[in-house]
C-alpha atoms as a PDB file:
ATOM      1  CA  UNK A   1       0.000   0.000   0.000  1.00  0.00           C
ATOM      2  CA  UNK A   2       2.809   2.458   0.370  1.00  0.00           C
ATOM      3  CA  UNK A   3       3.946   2.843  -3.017  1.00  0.00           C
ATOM      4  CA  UNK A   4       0.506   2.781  -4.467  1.00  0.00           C
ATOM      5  CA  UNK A   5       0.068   5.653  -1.825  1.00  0.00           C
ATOM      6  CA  UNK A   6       3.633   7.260  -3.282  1.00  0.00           C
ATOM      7  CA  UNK A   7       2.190   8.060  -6.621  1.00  0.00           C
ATOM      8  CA  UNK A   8      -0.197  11.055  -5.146  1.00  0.00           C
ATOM      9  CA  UNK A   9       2.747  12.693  -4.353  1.00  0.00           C
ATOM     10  CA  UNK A  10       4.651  12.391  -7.968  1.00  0.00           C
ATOM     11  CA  UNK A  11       1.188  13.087  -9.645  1.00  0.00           C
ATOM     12  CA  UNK A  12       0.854  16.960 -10.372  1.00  0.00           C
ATOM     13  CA  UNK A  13      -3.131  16.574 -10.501  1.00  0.00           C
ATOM     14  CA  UNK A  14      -3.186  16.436  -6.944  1.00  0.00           C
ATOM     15  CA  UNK A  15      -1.670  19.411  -6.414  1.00  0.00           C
ATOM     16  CA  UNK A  16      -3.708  21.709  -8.243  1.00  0.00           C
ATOM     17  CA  UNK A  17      -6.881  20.376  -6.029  1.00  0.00           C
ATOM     18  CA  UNK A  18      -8.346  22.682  -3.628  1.00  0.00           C
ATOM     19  CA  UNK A  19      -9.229  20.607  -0.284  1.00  0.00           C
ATOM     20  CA  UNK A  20     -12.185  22.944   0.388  1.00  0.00           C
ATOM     21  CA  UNK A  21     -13.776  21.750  -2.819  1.00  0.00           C
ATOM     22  CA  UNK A  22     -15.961  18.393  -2.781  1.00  0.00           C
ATOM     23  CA  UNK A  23     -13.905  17.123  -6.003  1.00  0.00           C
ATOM     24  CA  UNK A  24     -11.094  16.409  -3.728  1.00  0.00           C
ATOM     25  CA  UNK A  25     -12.974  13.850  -1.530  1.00  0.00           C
ATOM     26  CA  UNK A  26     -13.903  11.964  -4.488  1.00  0.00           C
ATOM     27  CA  UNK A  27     -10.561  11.748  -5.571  1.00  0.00           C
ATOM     28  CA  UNK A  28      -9.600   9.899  -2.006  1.00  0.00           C
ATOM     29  CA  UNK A  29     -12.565   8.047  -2.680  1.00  0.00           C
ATOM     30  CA  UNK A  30     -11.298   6.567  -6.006  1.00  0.00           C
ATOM     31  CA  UNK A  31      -7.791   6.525  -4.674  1.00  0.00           C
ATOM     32  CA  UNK A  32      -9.412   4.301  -1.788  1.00  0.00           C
ATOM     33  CA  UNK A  33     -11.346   2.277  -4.128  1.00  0.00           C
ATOM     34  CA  UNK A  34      -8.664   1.590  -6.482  1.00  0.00           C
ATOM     35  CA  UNK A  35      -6.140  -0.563  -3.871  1.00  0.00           C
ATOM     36  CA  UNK A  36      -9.511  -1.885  -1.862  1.00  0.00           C
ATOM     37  CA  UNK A  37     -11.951  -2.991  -4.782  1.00  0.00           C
ATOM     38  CA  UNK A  38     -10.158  -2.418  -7.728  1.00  0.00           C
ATOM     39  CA  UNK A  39     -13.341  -4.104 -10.142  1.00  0.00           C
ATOM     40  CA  UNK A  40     -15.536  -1.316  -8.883  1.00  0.00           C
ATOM     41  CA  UNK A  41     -18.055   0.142 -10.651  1.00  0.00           C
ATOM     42  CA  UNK A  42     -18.281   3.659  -8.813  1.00  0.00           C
ATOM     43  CA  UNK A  43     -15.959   5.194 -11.225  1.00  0.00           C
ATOM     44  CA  UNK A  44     -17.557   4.959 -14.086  1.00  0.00           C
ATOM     45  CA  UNK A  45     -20.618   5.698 -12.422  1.00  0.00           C
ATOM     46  CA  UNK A  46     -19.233   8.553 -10.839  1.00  0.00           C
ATOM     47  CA  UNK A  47     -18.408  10.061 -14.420  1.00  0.00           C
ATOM     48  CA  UNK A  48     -21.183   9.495 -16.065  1.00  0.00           C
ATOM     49  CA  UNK A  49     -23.036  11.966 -13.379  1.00  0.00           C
ATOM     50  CA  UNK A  50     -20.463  14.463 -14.153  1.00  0.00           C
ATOM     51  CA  UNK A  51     -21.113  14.186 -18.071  1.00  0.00           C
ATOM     52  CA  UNK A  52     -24.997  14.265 -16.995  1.00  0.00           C
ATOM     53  CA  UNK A  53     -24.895  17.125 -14.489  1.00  0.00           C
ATOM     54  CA  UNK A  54     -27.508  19.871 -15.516  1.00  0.00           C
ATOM     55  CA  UNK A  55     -26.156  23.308 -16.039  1.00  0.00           C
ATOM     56  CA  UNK A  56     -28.569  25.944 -15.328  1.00  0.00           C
ATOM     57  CA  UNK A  57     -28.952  28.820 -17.708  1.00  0.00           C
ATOM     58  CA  UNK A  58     -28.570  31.337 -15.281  1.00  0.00           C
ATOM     59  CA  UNK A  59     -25.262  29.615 -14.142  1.00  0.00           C
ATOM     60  CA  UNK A  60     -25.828  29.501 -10.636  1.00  0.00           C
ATOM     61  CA  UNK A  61     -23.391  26.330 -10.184  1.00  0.00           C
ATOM     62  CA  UNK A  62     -21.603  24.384 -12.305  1.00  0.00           C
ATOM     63  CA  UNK A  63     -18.598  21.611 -12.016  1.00  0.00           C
ATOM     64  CA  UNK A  64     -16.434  24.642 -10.858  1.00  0.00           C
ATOM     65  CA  UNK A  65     -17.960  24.579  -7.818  1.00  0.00           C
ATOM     66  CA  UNK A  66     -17.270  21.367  -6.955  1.00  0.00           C
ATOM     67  CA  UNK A  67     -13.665  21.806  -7.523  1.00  0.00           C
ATOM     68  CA  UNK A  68     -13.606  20.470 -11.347  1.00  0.00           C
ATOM     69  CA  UNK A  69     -11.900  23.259 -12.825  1.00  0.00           C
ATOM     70  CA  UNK A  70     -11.968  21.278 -16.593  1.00  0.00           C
ATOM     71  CA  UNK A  71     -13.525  17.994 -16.991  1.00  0.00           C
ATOM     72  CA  UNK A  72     -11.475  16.971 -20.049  1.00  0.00           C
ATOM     73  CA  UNK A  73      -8.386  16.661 -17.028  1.00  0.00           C
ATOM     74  CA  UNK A  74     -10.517  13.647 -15.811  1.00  0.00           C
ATOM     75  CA  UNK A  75      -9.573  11.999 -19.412  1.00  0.00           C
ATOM     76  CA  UNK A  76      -5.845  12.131 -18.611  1.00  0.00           C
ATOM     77  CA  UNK A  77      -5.521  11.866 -15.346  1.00  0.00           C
ATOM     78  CA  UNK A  78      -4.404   7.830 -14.309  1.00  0.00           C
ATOM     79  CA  UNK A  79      -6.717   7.828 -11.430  1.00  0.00           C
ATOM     80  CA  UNK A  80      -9.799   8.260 -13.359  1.00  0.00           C
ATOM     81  CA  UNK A  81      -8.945   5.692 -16.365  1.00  0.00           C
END
């Protein structure tokens, strides 16, 4: 588990995460998930309410808010393949 847990700290997504921001819990969540259950289905699951999340037309929230800052990132980033 400890070099699994190394990676976070060579990976340069995880420093441009704001801890105040939900988005950074669910990255310790998939973190979590990937060394405890690594078949699990929450991932995918998990982005596929991100592509389906409504955006208002007044703009009142958005993916921003959550701590997303672009959702294309999610693409490249290891933890979320």
């Amino acid at each position: 588990m400890v070099d699994r847990s190394s990676n976070i700290k060579k990976d340069h997504y995880w420093k441009e995460l704001d801890n105040s921001r939900e988005f950074y819990y669910f990255c310790i969540m998939q973190q979590m998930l990937k060394v405890i259950s690594p078949n699990s289905s929450w991932r995918k699951r998990f982005l596929n309410l991100l592509d389906s999340f409504p955006l208002p037309e007044n703009r009142a929230i958005d993916l921003c808010d959550m701590g997303i800052r672009d959702i294309e990132i999610l693409e490249e980033w290891e933890l979320w393949k």
